[in-house]
PDB file of N, CA and C in Angstrom:
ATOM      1  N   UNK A   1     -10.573  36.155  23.905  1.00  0.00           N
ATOM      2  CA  UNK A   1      -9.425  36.872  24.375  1.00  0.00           C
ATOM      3  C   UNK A   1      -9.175  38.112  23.511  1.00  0.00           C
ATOM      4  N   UNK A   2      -9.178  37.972  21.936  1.00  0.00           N
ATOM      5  CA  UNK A   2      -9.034  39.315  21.300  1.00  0.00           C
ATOM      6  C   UNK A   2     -10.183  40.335  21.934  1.00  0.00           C
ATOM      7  N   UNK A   3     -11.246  40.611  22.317  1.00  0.00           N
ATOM      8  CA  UNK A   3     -12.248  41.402  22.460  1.00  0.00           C
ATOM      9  C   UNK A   3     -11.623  41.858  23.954  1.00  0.00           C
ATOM     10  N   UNK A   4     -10.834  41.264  25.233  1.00  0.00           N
ATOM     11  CA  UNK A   4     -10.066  41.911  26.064  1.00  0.00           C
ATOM     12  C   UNK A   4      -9.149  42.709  25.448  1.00  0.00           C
ATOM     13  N   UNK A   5      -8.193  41.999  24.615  1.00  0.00           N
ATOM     14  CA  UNK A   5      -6.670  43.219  23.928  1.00  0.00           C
ATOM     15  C   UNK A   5      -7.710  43.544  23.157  1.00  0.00           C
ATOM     16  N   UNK A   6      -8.452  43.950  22.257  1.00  0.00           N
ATOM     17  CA  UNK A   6      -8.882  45.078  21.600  1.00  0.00           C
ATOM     18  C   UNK A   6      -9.402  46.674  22.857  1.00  0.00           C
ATOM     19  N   UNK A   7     -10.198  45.760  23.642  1.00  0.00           N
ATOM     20  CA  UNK A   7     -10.344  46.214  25.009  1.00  0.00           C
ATOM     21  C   UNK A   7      -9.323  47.584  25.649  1.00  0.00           C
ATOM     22  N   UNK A   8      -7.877  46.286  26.151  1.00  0.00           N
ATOM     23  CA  UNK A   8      -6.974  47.023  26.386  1.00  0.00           C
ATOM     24  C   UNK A   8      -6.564  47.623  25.454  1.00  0.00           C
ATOM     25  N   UNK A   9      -6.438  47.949  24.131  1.00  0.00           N
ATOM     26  CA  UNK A   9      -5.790  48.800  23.372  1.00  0.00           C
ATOM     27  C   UNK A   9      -6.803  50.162  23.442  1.00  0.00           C
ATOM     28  N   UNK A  10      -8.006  49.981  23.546  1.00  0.00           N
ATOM     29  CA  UNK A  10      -9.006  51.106  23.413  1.00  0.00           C
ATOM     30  C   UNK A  10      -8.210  51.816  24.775  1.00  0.00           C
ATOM     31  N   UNK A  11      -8.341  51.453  25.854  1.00  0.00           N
ATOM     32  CA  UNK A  11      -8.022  52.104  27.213  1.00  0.00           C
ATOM     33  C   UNK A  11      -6.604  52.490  27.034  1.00  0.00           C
ATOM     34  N   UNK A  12      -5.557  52.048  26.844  1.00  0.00           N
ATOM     35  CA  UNK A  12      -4.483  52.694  26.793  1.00  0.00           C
ATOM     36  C   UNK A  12      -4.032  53.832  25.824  1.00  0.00           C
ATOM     37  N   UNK A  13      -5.225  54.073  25.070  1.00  0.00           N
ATOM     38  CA  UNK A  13      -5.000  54.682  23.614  1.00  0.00           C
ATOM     39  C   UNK A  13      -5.752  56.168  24.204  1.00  0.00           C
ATOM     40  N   UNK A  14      -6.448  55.699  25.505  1.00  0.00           N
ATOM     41  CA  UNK A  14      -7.812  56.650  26.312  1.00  0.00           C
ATOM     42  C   UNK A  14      -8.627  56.659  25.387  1.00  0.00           C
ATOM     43  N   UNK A  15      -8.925  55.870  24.445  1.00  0.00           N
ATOM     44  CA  UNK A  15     -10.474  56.031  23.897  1.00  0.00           C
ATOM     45  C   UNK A  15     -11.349  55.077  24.909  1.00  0.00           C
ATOM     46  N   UNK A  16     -12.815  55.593  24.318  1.00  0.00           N
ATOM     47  CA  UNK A  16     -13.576  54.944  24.868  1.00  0.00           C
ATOM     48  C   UNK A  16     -14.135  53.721  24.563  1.00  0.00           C
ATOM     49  N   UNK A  17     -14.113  52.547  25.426  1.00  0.00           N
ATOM     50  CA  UNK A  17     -14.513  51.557  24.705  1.00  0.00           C
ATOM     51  C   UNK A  17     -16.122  51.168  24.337  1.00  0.00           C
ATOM     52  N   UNK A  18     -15.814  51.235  22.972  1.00  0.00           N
ATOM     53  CA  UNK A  18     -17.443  50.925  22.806  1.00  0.00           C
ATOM     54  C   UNK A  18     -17.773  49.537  21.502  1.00  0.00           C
ATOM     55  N   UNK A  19     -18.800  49.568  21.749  1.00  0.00           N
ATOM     56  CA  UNK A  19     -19.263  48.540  20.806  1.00  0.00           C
ATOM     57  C   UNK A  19     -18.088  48.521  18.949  1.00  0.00           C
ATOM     58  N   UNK A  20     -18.628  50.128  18.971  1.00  0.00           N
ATOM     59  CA  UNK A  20     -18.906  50.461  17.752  1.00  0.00           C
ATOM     60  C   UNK A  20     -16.671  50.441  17.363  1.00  0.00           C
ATOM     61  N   UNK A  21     -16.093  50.990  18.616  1.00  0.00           N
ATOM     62  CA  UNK A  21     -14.810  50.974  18.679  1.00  0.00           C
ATOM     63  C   UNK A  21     -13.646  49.123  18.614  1.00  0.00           C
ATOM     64  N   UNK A  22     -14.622  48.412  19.023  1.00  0.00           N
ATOM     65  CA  UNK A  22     -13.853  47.500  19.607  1.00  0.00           C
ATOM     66  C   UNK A  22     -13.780  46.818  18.256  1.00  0.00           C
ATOM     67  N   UNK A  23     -15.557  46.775  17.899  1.00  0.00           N
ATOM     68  CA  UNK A  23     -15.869  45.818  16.185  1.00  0.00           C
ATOM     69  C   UNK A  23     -14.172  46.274  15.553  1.00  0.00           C
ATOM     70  N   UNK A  24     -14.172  47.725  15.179  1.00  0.00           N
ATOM     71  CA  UNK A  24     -12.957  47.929  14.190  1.00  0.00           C
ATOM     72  C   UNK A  24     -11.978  47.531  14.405  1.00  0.00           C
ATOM     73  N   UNK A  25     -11.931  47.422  15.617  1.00  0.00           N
ATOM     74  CA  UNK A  25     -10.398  46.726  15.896  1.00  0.00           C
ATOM     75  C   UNK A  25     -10.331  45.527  15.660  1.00  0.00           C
ATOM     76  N   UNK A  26     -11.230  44.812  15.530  1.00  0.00           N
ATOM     77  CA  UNK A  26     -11.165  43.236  15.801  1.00  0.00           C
ATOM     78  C   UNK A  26     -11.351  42.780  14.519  1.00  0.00           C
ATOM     79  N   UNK A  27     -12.423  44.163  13.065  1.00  0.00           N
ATOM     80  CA  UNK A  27     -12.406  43.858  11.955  1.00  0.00           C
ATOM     81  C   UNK A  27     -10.749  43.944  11.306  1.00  0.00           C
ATOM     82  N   UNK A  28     -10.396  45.187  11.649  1.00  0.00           N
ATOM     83  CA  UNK A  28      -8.912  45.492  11.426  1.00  0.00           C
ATOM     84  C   UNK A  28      -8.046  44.649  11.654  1.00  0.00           C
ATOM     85  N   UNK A  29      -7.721  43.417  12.455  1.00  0.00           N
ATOM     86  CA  UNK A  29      -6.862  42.237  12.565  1.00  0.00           C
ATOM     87  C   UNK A  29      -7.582  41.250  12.362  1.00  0.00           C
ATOM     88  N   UNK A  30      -8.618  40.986  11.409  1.00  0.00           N
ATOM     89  CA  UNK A  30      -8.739  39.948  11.080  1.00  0.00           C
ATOM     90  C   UNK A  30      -9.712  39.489  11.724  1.00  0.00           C
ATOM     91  N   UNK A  31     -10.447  39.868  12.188  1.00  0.00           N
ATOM     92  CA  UNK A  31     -11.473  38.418  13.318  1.00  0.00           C
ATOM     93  C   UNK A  31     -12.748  38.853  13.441  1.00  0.00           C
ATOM     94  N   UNK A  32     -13.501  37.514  13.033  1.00  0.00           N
ATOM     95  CA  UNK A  32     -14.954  37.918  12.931  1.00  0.00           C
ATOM     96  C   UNK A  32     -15.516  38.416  13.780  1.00  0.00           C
ATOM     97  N   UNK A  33     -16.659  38.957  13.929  1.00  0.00           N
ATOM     98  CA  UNK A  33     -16.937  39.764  14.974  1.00  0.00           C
ATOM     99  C   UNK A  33     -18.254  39.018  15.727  1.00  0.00           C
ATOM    100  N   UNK A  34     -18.413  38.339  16.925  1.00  0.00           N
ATOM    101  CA  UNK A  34     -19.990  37.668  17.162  1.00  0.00           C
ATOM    102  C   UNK A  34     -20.729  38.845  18.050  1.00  0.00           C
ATOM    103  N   UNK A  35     -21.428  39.491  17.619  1.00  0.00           N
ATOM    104  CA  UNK A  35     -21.977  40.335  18.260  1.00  0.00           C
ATOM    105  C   UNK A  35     -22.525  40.014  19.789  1.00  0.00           C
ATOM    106  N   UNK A  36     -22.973  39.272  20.047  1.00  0.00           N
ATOM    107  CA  UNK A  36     -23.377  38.484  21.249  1.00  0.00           C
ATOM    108  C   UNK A  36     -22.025  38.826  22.412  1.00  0.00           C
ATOM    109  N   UNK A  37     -20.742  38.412  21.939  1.00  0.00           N
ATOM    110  CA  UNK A  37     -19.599  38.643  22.470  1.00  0.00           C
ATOM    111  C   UNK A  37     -19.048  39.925  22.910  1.00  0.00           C
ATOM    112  N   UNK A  38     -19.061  40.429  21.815  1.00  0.00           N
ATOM    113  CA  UNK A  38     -18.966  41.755  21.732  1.00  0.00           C
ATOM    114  C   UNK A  38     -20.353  42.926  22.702  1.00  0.00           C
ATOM    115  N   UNK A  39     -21.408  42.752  22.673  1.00  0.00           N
ATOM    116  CA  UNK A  39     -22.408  43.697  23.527  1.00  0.00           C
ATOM    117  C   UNK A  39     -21.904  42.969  24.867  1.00  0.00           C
ATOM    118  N   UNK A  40     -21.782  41.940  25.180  1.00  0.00           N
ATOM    119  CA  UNK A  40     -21.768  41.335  26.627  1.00  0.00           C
ATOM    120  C   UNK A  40     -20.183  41.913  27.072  1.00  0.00           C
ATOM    121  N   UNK A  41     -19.109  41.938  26.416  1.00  0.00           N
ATOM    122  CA  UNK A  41     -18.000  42.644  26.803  1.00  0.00           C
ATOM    123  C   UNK A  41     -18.057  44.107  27.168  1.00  0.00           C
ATOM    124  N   UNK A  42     -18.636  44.790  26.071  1.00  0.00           N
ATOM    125  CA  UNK A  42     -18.563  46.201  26.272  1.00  0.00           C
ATOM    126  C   UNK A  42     -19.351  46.819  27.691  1.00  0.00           C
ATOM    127  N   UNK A  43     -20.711  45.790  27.894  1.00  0.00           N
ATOM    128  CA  UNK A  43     -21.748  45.896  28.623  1.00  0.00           C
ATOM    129  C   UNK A  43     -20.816  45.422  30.166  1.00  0.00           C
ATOM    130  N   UNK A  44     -20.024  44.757  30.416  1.00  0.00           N
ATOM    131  CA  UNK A  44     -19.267  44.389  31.657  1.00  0.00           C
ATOM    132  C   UNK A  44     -18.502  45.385  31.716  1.00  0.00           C
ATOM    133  N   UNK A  45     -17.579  45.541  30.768  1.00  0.00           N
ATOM    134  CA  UNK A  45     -16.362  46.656  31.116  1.00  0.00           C
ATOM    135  C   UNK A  45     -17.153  48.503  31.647  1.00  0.00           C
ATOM    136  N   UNK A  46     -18.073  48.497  31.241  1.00  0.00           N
ATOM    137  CA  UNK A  46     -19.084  49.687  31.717  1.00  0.00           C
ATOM    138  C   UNK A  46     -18.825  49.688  33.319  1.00  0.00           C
ATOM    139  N   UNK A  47     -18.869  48.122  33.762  1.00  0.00           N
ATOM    140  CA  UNK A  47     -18.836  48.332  35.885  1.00  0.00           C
ATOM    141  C   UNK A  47     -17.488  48.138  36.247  1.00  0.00           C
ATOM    142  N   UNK A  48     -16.416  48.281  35.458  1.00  0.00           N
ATOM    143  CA  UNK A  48     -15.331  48.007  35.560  1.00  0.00           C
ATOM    144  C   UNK A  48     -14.196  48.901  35.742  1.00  0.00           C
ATOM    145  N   UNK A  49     -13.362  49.387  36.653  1.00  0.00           N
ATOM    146  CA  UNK A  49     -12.319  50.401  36.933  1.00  0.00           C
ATOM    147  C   UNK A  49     -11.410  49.843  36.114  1.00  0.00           C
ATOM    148  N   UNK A  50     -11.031  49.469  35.073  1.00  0.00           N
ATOM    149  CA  UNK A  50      -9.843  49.307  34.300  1.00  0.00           C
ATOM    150  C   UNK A  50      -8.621  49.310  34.594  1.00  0.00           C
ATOM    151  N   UNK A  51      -8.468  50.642  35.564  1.00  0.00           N
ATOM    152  CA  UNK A  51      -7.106  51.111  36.038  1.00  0.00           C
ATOM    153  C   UNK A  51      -6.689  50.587  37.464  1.00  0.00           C
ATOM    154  N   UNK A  52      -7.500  50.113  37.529  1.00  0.00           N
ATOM    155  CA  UNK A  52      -7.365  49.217  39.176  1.00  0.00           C
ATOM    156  C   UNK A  52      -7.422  47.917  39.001  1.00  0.00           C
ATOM    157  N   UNK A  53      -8.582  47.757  38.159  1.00  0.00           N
ATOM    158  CA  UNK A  53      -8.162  45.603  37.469  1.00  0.00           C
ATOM    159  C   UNK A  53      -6.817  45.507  37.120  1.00  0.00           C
ATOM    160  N   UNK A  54      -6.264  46.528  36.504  1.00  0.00           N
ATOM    161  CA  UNK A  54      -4.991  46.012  36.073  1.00  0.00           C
ATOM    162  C   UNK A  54      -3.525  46.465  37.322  1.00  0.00           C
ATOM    163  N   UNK A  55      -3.773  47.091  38.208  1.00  0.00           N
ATOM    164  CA  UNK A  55      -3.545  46.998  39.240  1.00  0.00           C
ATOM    165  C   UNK A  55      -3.104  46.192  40.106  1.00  0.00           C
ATOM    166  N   UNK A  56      -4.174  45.025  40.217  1.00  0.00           N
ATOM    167  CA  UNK A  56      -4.355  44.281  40.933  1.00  0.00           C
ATOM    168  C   UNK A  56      -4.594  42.719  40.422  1.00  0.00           C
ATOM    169  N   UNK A  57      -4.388  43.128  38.464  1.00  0.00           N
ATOM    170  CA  UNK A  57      -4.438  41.593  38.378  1.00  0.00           C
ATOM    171  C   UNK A  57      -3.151  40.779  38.952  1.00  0.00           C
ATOM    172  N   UNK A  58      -3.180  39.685  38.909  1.00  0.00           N
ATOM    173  CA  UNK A  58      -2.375  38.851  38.933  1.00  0.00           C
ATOM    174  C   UNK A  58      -1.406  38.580  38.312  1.00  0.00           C
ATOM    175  N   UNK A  59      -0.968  39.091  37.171  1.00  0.00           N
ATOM    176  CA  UNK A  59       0.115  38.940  36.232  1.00  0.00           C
ATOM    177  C   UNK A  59       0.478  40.530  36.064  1.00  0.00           C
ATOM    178  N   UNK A  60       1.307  41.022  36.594  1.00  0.00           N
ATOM    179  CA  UNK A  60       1.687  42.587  36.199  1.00  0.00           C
ATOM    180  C   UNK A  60       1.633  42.951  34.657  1.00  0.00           C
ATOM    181  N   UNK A  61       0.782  43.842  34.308  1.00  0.00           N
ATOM    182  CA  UNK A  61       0.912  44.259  32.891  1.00  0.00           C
ATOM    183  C   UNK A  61       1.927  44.952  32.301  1.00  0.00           C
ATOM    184  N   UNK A  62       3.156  44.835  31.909  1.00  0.00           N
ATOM    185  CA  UNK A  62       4.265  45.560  31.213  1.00  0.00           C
ATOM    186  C   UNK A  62       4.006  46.082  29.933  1.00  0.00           C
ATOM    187  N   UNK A  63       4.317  47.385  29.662  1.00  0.00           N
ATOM    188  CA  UNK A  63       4.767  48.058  28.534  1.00  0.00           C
ATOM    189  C   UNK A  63       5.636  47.532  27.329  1.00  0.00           C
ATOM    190  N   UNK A  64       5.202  47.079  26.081  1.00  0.00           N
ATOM    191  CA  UNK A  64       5.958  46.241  25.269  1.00  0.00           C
ATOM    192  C   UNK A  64       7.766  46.378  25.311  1.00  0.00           C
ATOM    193  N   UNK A  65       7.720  47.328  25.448  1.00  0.00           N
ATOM    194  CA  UNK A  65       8.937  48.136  25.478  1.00  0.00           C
ATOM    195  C   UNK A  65       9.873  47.258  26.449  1.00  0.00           C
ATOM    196  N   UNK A  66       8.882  47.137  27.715  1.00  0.00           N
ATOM    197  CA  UNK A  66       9.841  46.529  28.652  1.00  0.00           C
ATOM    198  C   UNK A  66      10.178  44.652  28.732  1.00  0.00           C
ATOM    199  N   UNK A  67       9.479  44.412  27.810  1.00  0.00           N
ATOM    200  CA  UNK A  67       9.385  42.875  27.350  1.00  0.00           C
ATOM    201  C   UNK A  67      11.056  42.376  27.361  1.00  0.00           C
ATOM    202  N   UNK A  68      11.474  41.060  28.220  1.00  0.00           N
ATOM    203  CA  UNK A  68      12.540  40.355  27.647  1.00  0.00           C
ATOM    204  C   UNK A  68      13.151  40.536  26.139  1.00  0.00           C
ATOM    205  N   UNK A  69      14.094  40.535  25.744  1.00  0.00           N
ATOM    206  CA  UNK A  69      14.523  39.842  24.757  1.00  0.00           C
ATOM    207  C   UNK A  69      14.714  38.570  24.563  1.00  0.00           C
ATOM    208  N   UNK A  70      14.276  38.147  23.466  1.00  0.00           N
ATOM    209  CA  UNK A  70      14.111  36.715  23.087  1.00  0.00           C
ATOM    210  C   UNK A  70      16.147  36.031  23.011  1.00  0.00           C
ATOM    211  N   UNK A  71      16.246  35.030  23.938  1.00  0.00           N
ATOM    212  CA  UNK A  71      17.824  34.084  24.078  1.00  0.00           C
ATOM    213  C   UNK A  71      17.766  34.173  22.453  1.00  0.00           C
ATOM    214  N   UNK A  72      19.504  34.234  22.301  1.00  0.00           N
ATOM    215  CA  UNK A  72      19.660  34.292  20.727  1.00  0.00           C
ATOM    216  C   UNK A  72      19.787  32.748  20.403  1.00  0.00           C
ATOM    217  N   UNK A  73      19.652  32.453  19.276  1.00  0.00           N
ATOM    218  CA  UNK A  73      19.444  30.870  18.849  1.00  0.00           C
ATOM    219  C   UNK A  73      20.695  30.400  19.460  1.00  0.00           C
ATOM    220  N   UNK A  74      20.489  28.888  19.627  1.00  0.00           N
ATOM    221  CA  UNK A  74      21.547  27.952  20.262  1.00  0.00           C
ATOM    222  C   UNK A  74      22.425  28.284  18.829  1.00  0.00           C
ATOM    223  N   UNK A  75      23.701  27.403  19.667  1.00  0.00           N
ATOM    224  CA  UNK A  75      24.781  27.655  18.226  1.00  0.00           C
ATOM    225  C   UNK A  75      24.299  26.510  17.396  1.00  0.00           C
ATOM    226  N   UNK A  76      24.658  26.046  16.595  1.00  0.00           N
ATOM    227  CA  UNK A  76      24.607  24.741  15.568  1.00  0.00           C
ATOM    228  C   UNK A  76      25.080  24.066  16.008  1.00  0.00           C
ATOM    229  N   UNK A  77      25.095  22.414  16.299  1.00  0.00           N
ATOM    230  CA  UNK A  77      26.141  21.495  16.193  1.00  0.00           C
ATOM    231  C   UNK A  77      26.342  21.494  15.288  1.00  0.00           C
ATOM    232  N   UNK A  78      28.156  20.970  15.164  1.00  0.00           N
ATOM    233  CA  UNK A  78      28.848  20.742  14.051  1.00  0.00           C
ATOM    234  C   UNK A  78      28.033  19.727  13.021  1.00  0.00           C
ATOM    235  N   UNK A  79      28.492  19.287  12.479  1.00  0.00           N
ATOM    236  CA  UNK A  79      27.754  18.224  11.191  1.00  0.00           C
ATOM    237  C   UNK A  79      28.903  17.486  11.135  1.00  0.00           C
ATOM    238  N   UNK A  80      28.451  16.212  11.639  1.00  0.00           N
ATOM    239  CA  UNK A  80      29.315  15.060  11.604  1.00  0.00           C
ATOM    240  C   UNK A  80      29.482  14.235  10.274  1.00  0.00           C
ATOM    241  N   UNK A  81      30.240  13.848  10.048  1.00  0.00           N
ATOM    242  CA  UNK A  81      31.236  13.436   8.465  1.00  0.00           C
ATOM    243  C   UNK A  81      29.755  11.865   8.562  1.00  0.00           C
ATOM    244  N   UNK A  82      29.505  11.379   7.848  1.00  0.00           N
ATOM    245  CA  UNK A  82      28.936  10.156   7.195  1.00  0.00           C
ATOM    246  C   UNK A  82      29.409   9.090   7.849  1.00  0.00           C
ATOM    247  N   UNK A  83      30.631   8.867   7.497  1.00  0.00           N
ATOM    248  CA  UNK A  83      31.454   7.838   8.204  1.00  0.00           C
ATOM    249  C   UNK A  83      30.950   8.165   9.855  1.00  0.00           C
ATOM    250  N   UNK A  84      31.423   9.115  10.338  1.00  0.00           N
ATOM    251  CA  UNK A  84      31.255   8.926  11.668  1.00  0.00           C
ATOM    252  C   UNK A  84      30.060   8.547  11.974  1.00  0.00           C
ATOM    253  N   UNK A  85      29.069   8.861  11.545  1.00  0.00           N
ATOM    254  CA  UNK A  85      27.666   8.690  11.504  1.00  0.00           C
ATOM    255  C   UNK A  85      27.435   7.131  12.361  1.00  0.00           C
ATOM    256  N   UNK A  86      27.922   6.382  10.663  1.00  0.00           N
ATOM    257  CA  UNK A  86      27.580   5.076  10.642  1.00  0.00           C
ATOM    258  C   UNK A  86      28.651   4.137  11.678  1.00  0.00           C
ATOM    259  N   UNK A  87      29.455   4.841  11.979  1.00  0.00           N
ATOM    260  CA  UNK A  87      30.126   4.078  12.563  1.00  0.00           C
ATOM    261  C   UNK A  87      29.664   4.182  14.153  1.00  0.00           C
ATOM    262  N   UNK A  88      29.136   5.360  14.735  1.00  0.00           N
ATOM    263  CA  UNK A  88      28.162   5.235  15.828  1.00  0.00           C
ATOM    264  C   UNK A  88      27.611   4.162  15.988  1.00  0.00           C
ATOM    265  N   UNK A  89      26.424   3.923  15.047  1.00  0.00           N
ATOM    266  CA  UNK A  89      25.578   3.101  14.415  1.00  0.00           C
ATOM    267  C   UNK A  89      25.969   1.887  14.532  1.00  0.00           C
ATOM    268  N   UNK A  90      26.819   1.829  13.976  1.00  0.00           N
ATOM    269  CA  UNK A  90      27.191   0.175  14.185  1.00  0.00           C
ATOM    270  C   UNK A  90      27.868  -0.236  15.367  1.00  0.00           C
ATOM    271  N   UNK A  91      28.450   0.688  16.468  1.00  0.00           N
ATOM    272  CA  UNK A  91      28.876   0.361  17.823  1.00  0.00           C
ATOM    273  C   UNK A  91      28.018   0.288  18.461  1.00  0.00           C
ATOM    274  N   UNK A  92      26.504   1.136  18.475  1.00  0.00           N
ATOM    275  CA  UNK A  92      25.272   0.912  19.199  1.00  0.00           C
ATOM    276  C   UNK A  92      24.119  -0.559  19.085  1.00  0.00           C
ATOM    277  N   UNK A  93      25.018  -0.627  17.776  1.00  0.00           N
ATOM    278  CA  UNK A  93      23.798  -1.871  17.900  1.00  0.00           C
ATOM    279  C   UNK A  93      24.195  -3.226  18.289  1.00  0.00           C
ATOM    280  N   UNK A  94      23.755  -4.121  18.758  1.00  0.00           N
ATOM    281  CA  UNK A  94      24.426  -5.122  19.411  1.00  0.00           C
ATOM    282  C   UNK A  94      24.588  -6.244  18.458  1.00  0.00           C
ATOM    283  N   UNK A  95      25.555  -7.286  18.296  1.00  0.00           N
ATOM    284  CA  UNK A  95      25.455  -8.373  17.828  1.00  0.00           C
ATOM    285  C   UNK A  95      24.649  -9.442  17.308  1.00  0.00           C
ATOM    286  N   UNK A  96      24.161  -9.651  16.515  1.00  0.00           N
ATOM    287  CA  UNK A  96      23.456 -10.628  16.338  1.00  0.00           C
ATOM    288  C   UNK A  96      23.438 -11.710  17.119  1.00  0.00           C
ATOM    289  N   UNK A  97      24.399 -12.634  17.503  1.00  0.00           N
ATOM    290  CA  UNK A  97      24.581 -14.195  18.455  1.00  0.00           C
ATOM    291  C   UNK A  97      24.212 -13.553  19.607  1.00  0.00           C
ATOM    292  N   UNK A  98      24.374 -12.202  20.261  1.00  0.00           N
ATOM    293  CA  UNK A  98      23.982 -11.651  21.534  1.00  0.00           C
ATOM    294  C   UNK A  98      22.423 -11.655  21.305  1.00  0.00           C
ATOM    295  N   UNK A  99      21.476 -11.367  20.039  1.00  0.00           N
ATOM    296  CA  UNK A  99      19.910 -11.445  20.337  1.00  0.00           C
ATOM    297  C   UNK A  99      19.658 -12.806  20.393  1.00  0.00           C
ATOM    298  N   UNK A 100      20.258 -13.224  19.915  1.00  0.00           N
ATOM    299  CA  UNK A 100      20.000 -14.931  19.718  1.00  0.00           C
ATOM    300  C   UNK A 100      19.678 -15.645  21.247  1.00  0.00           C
ATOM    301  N   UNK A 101      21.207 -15.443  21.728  1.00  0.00           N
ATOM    302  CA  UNK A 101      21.797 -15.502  22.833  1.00  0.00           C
ATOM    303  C   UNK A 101      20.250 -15.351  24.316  1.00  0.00           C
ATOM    304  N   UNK A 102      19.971 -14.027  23.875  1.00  0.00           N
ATOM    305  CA  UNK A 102      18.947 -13.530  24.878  1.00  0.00           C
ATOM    306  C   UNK A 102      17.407 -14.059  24.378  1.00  0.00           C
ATOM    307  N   UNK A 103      17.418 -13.935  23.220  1.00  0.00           N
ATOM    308  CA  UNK A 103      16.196 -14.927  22.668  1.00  0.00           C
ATOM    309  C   UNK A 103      15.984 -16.190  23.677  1.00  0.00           C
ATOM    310  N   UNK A 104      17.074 -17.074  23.500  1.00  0.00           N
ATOM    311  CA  UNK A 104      17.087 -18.580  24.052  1.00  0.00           C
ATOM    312  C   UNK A 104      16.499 -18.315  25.562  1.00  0.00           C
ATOM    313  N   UNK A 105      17.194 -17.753  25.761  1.00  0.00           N
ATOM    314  CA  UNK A 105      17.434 -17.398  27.285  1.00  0.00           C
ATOM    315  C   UNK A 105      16.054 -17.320  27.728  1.00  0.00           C
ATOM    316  N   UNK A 106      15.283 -16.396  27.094  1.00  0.00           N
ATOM    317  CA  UNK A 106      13.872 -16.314  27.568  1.00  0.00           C
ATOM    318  C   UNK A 106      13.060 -17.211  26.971  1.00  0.00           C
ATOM    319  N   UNK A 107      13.039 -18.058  26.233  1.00  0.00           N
ATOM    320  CA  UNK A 107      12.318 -18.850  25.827  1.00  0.00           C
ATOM    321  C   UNK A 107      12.574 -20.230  26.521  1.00  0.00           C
ATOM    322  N   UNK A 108      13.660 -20.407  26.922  1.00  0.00           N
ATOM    323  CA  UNK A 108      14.295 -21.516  27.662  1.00  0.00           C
ATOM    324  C   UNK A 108      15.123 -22.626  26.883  1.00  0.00           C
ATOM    325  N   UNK A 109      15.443 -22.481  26.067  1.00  0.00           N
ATOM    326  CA  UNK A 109      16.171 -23.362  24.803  1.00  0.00           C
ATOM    327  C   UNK A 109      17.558 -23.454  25.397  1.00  0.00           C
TER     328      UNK A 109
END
């Protein structure tokens, strides 16, 4: 996928994409370069209208610019006191003579 956006950055920049253009970009952020990858990309995008693939892809290409803004963080829940905590806690959990209770029950006692 980086060797496409290096790709698209060459074309929107109107340089030409080439072997020798794409390597730097891809050395420049970090990423090894497999040459194999790289001649077989450059070598496709050669039969390729650029300005019409993106045209017609399937996902409209937007201008960063026009990107969403990211929802601002949820608020915090409050922070409940200790006590309240445990006292949840101990209304959720059920009785002891009630497991007992249901123990028997399925065992048949």
């Amino acid at each position: 996928m980086e060797y496409v956006y290096a790709s698209l950055i060459l074309y929107h920049a109107g340089r030409e994409i080439t072997e020798e253009s794409v390597r730097r970009i891809l050395e420049a952020a970090g990423v090894q370069v497999d040459e194999a990858r790289l001649k077989a990309m450059v070598a496709a995008l050669r039969e390729v209208n650029i300005a019409e693939a993106l045209k017609t892809a399937a996902l409209p290409v937007a201008p960063v610019a026009a990107a969403p803004a990211a929802p601002a963080t949820a608020p915090a829940q409050e922070a409940k006191p200790a006590e309240e905590k445990k006292k949840e806690e101990k209304e959720e959990a059920p009785p002891e003579e009630s497991i007992e209770e249901g123990l028997a029950a399925l065992f048949g006692f």
